[in-house]
C-alpha atoms as a PDB file:
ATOM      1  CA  UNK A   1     -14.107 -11.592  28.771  1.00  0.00           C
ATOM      2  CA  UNK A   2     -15.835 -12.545  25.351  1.00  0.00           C
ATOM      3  CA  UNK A   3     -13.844  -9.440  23.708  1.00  0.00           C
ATOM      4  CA  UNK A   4     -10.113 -10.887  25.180  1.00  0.00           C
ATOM      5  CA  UNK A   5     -10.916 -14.609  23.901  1.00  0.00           C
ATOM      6  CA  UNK A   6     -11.790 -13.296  20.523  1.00  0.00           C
ATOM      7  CA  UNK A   7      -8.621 -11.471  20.723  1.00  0.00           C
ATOM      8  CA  UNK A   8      -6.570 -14.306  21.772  1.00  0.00           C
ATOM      9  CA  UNK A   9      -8.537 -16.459  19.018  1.00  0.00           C
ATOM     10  CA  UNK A  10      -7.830 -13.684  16.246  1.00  0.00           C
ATOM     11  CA  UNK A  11      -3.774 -13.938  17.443  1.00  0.00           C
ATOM     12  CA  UNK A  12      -3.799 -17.428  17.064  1.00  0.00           C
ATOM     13  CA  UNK A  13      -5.311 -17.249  13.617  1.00  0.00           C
ATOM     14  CA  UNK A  14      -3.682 -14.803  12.084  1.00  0.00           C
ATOM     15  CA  UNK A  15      -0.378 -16.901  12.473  1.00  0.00           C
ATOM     16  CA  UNK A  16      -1.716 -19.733  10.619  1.00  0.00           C
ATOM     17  CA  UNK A  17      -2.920 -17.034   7.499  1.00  0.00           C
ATOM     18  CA  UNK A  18      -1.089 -14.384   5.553  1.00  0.00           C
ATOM     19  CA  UNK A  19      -1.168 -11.490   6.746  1.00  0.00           C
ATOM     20  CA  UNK A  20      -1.897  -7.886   4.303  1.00  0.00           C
ATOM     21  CA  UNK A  21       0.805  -6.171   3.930  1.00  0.00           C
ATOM     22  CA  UNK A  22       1.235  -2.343   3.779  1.00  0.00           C
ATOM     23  CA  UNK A  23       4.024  -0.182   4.280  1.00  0.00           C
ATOM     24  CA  UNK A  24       5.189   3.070   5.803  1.00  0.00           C
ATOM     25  CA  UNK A  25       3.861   6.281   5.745  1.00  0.00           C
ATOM     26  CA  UNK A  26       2.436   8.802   8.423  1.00  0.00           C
ATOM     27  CA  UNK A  27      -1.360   8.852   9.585  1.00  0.00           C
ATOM     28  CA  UNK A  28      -3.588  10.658  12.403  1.00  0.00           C
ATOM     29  CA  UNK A  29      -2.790   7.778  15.071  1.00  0.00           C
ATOM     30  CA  UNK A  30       0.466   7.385  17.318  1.00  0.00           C
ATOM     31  CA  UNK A  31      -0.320   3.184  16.908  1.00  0.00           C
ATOM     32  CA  UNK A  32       0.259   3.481  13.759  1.00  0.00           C
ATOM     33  CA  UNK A  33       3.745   5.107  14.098  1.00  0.00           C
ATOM     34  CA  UNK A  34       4.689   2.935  16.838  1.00  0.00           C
ATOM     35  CA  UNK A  35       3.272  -0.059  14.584  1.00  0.00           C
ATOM     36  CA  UNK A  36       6.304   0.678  11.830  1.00  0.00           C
ATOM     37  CA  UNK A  37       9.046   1.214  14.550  1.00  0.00           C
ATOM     38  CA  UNK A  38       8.578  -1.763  16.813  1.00  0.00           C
ATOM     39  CA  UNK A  39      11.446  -4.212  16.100  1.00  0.00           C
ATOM     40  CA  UNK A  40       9.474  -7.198  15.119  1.00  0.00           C
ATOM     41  CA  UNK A  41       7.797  -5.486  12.477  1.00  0.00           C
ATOM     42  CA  UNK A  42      10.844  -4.007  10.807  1.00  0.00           C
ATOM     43  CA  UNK A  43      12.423  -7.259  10.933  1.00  0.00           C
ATOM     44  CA  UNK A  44       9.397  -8.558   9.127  1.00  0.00           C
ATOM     45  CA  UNK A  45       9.537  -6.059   6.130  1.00  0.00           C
ATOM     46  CA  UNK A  46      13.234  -6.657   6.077  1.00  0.00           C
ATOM     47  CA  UNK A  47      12.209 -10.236   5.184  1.00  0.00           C
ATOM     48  CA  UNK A  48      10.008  -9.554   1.929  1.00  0.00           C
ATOM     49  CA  UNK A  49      11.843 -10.234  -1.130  1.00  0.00           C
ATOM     50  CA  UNK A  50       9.061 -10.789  -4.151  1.00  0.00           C
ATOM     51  CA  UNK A  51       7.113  -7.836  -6.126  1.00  0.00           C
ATOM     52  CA  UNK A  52       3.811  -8.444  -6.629  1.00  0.00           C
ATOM     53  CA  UNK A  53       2.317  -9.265 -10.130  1.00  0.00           C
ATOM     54  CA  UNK A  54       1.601  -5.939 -11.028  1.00  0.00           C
ATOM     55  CA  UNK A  55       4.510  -4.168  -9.999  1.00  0.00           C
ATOM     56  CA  UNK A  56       6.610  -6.896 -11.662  1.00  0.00           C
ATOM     57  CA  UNK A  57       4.280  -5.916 -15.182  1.00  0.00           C
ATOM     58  CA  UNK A  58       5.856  -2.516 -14.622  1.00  0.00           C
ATOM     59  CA  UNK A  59       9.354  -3.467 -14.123  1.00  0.00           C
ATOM     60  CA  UNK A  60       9.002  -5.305 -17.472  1.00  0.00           C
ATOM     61  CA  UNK A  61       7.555  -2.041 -18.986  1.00  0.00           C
ATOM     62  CA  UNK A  62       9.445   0.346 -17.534  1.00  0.00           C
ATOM     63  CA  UNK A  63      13.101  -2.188 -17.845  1.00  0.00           C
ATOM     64  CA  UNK A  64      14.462  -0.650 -20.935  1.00  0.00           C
ATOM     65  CA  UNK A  65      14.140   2.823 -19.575  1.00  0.00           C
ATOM     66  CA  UNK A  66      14.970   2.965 -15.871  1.00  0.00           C
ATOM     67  CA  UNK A  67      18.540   2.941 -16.603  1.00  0.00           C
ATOM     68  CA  UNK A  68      17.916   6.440 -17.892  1.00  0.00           C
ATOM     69  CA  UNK A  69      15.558   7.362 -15.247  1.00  0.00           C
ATOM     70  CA  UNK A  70      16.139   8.867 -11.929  1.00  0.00           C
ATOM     71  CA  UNK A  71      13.670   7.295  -9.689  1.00  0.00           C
ATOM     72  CA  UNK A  72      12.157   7.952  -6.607  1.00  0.00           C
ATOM     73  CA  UNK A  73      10.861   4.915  -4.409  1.00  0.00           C
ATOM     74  CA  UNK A  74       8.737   6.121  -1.745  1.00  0.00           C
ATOM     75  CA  UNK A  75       7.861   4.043   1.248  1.00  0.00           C
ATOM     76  CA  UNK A  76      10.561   1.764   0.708  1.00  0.00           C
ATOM     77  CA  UNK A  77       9.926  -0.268   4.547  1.00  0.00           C
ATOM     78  CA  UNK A  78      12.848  -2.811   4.695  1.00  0.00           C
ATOM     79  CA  UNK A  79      13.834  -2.656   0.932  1.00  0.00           C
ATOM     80  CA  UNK A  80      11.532  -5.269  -0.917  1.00  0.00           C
ATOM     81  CA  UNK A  81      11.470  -3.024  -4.046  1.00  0.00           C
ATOM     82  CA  UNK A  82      14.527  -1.594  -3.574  1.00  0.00           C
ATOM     83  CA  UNK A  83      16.314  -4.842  -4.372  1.00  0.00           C
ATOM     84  CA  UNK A  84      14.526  -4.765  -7.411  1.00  0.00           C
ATOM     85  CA  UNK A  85      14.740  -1.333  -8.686  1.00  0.00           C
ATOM     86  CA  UNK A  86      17.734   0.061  -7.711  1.00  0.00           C
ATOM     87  CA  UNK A  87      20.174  -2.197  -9.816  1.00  0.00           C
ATOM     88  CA  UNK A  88      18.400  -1.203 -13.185  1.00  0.00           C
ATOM     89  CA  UNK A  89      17.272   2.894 -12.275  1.00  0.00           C
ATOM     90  CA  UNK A  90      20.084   5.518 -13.243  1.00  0.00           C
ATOM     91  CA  UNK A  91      19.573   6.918 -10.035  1.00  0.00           C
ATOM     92  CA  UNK A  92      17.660   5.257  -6.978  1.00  0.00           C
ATOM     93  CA  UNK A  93      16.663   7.570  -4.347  1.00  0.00           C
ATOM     94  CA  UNK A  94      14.459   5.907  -1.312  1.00  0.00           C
ATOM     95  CA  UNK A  95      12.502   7.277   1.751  1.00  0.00           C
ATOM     96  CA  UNK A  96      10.623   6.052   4.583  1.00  0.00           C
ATOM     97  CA  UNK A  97       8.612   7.654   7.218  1.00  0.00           C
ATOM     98  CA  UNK A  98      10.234   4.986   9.716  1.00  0.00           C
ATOM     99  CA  UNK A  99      13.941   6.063  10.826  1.00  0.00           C
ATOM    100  CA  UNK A 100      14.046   2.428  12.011  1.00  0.00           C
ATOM    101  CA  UNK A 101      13.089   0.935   8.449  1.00  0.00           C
ATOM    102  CA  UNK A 102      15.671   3.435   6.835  1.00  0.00           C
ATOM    103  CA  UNK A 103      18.154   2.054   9.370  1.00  0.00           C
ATOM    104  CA  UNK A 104      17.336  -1.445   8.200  1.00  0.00           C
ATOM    105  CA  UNK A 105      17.150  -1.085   5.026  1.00  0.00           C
ATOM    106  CA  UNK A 106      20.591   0.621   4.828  1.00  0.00           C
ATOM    107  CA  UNK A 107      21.806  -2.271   6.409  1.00  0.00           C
ATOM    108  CA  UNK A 108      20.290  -4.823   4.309  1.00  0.00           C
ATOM    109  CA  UNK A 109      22.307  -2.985   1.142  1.00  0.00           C
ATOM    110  CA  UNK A 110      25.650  -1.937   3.298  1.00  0.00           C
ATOM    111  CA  UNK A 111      27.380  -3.716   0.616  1.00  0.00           C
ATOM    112  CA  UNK A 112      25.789  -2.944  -2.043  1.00  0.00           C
ATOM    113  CA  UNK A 113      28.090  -1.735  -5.182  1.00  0.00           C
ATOM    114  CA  UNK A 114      25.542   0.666  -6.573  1.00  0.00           C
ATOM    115  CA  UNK A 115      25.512   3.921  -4.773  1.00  0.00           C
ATOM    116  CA  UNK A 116      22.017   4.018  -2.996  1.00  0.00           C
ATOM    117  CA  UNK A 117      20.527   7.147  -1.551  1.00  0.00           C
ATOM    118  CA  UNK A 118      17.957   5.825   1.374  1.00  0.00           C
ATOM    119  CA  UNK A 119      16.881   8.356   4.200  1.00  0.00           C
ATOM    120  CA  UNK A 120      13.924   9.420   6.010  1.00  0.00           C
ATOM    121  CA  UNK A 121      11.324  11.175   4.527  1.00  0.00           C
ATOM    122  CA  UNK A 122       7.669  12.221   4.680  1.00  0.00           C
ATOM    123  CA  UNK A 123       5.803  11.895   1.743  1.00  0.00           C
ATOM    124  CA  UNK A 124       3.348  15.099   2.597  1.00  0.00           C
ATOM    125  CA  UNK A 125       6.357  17.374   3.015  1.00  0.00           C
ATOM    126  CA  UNK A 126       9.134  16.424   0.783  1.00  0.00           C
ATOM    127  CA  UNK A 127      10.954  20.117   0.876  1.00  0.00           C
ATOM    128  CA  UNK A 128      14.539  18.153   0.170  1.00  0.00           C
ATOM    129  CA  UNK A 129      13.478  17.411  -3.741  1.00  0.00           C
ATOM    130  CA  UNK A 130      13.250  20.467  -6.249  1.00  0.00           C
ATOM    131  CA  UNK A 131      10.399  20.505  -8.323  1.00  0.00           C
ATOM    132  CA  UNK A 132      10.708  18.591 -11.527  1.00  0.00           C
ATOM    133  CA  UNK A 133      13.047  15.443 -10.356  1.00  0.00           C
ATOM    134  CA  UNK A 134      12.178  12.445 -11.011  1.00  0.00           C
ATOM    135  CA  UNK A 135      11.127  10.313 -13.932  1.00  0.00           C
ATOM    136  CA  UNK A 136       9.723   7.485 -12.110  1.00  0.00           C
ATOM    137  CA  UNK A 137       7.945   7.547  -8.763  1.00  0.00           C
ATOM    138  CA  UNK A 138       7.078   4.358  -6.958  1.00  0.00           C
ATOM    139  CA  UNK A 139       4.848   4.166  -3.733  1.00  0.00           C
ATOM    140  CA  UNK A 140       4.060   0.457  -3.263  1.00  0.00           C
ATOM    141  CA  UNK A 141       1.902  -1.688  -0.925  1.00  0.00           C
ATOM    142  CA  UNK A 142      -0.332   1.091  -0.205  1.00  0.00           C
ATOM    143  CA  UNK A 143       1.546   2.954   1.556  1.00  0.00           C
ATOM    144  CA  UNK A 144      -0.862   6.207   0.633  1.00  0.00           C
ATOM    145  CA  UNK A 145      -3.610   4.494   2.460  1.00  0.00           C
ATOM    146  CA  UNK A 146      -2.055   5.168   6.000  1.00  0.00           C
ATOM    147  CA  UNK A 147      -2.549   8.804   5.643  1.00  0.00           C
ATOM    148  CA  UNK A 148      -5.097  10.945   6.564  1.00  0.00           C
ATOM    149  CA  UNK A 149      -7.963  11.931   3.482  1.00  0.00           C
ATOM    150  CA  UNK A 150      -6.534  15.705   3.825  1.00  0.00           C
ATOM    151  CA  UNK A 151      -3.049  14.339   3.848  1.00  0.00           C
ATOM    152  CA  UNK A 152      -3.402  11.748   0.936  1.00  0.00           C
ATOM    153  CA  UNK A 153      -4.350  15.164  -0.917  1.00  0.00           C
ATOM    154  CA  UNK A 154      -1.119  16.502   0.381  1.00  0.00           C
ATOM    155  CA  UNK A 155       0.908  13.168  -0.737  1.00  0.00           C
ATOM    156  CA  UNK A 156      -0.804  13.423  -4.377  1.00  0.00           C
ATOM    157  CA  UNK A 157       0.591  17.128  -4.549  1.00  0.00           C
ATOM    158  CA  UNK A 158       3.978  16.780  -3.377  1.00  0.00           C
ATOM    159  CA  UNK A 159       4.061  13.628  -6.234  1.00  0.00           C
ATOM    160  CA  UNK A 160       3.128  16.038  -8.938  1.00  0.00           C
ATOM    161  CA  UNK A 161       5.656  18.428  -7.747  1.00  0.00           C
ATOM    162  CA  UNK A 162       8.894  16.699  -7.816  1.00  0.00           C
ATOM    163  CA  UNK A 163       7.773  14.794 -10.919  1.00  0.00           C
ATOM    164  CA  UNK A 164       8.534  15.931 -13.899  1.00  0.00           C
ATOM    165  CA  UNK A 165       5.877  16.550 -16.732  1.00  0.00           C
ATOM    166  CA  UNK A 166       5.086  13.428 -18.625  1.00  0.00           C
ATOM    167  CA  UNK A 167       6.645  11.363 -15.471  1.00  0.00           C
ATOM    168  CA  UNK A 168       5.921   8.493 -13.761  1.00  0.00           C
ATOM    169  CA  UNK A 169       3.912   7.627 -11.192  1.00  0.00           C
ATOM    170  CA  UNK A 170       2.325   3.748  -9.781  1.00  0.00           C
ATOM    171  CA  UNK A 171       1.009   2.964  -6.522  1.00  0.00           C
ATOM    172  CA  UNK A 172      -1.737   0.849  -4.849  1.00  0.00           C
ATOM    173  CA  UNK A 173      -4.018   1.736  -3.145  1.00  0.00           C
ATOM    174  CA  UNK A 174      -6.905  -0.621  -0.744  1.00  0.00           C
ATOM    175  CA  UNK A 175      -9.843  -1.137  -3.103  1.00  0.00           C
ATOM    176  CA  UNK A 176     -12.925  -0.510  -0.835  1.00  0.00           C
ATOM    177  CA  UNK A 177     -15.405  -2.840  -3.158  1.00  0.00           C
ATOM    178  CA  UNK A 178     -13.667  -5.703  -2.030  1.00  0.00           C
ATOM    179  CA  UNK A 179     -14.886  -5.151   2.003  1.00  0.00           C
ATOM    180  CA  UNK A 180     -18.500  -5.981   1.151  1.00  0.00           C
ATOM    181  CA  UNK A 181     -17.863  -9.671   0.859  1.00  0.00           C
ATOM    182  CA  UNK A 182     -15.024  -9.089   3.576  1.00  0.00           C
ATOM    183  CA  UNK A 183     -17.879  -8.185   5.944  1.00  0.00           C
ATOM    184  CA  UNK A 184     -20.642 -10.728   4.811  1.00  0.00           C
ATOM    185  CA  UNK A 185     -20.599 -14.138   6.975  1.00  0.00           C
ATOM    186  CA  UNK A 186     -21.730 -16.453   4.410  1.00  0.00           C
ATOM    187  CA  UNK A 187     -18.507 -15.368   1.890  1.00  0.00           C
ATOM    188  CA  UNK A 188     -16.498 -17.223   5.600  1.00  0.00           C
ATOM    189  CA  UNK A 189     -18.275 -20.418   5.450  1.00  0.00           C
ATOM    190  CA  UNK A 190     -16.421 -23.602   3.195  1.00  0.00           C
ATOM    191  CA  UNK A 191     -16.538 -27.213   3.178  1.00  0.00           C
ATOM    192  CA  UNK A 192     -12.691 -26.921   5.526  1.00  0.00           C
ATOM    193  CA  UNK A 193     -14.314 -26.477   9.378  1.00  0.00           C
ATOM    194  CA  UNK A 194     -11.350 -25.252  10.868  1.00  0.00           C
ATOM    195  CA  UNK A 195     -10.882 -22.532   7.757  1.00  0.00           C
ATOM    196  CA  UNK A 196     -14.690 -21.565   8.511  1.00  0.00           C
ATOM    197  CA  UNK A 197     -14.064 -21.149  12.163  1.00  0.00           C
ATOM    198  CA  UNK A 198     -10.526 -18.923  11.714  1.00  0.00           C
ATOM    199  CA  UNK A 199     -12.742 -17.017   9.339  1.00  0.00           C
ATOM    200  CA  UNK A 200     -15.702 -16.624  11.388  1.00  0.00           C
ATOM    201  CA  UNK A 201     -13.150 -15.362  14.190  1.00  0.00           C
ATOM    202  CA  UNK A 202     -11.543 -12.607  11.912  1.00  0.00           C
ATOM    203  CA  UNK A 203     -14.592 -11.434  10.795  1.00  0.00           C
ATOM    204  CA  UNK A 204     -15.768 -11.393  14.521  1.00  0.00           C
ATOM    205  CA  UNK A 205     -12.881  -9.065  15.309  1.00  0.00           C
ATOM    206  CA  UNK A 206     -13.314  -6.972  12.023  1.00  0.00           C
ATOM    207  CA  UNK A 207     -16.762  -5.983  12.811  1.00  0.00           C
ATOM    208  CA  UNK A 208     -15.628  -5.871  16.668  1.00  0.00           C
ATOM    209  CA  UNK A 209     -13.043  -3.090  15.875  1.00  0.00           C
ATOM    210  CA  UNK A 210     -15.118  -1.274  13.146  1.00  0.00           C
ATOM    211  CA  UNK A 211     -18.924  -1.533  14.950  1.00  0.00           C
ATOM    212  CA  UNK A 212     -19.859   1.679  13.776  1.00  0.00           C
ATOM    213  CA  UNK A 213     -19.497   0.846   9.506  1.00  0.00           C
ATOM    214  CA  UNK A 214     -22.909   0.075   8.221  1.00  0.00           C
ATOM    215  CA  UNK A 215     -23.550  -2.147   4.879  1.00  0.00           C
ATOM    216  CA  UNK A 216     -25.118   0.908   3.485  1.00  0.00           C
ATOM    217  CA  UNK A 217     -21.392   2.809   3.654  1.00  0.00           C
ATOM    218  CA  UNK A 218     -19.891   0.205   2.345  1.00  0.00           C
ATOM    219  CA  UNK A 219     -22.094  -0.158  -0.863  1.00  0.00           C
ATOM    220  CA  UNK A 220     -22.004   3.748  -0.967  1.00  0.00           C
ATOM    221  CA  UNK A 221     -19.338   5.404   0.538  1.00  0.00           C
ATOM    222  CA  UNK A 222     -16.641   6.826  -2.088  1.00  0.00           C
ATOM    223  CA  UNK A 223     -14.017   5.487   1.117  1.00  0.00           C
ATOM    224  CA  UNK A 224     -13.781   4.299   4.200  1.00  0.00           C
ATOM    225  CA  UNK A 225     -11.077   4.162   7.088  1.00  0.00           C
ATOM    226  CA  UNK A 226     -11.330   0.791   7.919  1.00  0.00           C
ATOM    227  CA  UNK A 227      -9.303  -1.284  10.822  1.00  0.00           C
ATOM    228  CA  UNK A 228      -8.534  -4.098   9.014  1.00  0.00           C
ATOM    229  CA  UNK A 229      -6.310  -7.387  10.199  1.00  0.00           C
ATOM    230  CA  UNK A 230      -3.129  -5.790   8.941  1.00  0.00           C
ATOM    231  CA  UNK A 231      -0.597  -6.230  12.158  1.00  0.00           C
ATOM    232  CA  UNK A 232      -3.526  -7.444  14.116  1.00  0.00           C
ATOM    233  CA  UNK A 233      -5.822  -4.831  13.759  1.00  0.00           C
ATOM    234  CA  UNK A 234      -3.648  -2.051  14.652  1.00  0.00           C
ATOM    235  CA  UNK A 235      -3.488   0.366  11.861  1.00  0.00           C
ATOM    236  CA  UNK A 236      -6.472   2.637  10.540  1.00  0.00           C
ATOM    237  CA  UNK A 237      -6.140   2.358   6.437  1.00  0.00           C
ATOM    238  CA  UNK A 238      -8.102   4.388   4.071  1.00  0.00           C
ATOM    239  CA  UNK A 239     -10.221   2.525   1.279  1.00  0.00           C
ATOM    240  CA  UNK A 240     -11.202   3.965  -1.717  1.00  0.00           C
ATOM    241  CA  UNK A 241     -13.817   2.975  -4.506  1.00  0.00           C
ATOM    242  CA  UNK A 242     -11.847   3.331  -7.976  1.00  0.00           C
ATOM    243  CA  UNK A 243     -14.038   5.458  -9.655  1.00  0.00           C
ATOM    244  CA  UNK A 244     -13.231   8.136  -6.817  1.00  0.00           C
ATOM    245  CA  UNK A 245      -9.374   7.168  -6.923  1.00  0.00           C
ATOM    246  CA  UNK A 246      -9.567   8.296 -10.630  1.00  0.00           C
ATOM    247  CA  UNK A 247     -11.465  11.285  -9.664  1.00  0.00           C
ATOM    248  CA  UNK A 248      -8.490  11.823  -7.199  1.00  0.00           C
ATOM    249  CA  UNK A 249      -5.800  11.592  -9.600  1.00  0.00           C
ATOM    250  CA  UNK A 250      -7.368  13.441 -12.638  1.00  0.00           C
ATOM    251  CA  UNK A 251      -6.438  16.786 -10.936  1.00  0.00           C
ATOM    252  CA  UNK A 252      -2.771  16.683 -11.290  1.00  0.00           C
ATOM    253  CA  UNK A 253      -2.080  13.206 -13.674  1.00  0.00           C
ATOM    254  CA  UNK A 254      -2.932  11.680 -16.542  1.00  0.00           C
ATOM    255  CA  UNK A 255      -3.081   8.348 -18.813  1.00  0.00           C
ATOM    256  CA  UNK A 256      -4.234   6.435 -15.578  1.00  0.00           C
ATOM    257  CA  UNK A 257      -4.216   3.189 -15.812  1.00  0.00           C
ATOM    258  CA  UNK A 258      -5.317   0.433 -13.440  1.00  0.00           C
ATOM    259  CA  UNK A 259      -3.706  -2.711 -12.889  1.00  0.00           C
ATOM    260  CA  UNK A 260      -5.160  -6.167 -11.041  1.00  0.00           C
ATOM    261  CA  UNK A 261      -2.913  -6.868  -7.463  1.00  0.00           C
ATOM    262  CA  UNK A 262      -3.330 -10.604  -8.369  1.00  0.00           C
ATOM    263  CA  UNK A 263      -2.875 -11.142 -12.033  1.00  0.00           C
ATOM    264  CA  UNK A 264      -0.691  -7.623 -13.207  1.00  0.00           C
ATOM    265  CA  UNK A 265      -3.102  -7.635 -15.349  1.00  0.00           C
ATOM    266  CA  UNK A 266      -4.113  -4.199 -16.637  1.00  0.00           C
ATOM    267  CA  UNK A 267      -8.396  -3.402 -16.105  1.00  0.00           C
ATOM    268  CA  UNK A 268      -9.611  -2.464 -19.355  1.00  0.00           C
ATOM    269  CA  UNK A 269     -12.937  -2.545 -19.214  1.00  0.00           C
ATOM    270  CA  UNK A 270     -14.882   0.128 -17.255  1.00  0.00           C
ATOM    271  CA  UNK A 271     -17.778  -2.320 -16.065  1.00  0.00           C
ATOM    272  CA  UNK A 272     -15.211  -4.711 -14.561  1.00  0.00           C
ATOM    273  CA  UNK A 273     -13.498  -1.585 -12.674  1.00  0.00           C
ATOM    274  CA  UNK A 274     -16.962  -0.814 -11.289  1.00  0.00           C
ATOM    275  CA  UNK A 275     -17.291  -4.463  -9.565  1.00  0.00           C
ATOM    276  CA  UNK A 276     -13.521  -5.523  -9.426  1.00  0.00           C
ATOM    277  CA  UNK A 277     -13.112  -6.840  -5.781  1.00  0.00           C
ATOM    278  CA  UNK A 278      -9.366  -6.821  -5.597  1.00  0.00           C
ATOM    279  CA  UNK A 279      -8.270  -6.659  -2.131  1.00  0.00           C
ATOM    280  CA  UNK A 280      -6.107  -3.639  -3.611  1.00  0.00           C
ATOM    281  CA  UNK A 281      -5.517  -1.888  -7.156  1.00  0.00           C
ATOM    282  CA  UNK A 282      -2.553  -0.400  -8.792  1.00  0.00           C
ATOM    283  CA  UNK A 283      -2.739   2.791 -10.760  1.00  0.00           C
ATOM    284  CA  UNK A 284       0.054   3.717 -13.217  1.00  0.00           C
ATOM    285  CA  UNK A 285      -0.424   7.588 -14.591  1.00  0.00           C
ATOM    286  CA  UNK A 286       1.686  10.855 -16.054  1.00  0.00           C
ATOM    287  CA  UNK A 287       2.483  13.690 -14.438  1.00  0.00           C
ATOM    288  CA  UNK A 288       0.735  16.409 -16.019  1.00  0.00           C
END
């Protein structure tokens, strides 16, 4: 009984706060596949229209060349970077692990004068791109996290592959040394009561759906899969300590750089990479 009112308490709340958003890509579960093909959440992803800070400090960098590039936008959900992408890239190709978010967002562009290629794809597996493709390779709102630590691996590979050398590459990925304070009651309390009590309900249903993550894995652990309140708690996403996301990327890429979700900012300074609590990082590299 106390479980189902906290539930019912965490549904009302999360419609009064913003929700995280991630898109599409394939993980262990069947919720999570069902999660990206139920009608009200494509509908919802068809709705998003603004890049985020950092991946609009890209599109300035990057502006002069797309036109030049051929670029590959993976997990493109119901076209949020599509929209701004595709006019300026030489060539725009876009997949999605979601036949019903490729439906979508080939509607949302039906009349779009730029030729767009959009279709389903999997990002551990993509067997329909030669090696050597693309310039540019996008894979935004963390859609790597929603795959399996084997599979994210996989996803990593397949990037380098149809890459050229000396390409492209920016994604984001969860930051896992932001959960500490996401776990720790007294970072819910404020002087607003009725913020304090929608907090003190989330955080209620975040411990309630990950009971077995100590504070000791989360000051230690290199990453966690972590239910958090994306889509009401239904997805399993992977977080990952920056230092190890480097470590990740240094087999196959290059020149990584790591960019602030909130400010675009780029993180210069190793120190603040070792206690930036960004709810999520973005990592521009080369393909080596």
């Amino acid at each position: 009984m106390i479980i189902k009112k906290l539930w019912h308490l965490g549904e009302q709340a999360t419609q009064r706060i913003p929700k995280r958003f991630t898109v599409i890509v394939p993980f262990l579960t069947d919720t999570n596949r069902e999660t990206y093909t139920a009608s009200s959440i494509v509908w919802y992803y068809t709705q998003l229209h603004r890049l985020q800070p950092a991946e609009q400090t890209i599109l300035d960098l990057l502006r002069d060349r797309l036109p030049t590039m051929k670029m590959l936008d993976i997990g493109i959900g119901g076209g949020r970077t599509t929209q701004h992408f595709a006019p300026l890239a030489g060539e725009y190709t876009g997949i999605d692990y979601s036949a019903t978010m490729v439906a979508a967002c080939k509607k949302r562009f039906a009349k779009s004068l730029q030729p767009l290629a959009l279709e389903v794809g999997d990002a551990r597996e993509m067997s329909q791109f030669a090696d050597n493709s693309f310039d540019f390779i996008l894979f935004s709102f963390n859609g790597i996290d929603y795959a399996s630590v084997s599979d994210r691996l996989q996803i990593l590979a397949e990037i380098a592959r149809v890459g050229k050398p000396g390409s492209y590459f920016f994604f984001s990925s969860h930051n896992l040394q932001a959960m500490i304070s996401e776990f720790d009651w007294k970072s819910k309390v404020s002087f607003n009561p009725f913020k304090t009590y929608v907090n003190l309900v989330m955080l209620a249903l975040l411990n309630l759906y990950n009971s077995k993550i100590t504070r000791d894995q989360l000051e230690t652990s290199n990453h966690l899969i972590i239910k958090d309140e994306s889509h009401n708690f239904r997805l399993q996403t992977y977080y990952i300590r920056p230092k190890k996301q480097i470590e990740q990327l240094s087999l196959s890429f290059k020149d990584i750089e790591i960019y602030s979700w909130k400010s675009g900012l780029k993180v210069v300074d190793m120190q603040d990479l070792l206690t930036n609590s960004d709810k999520w990082l973005y990592y521009l590299c080369l393909i080596k």
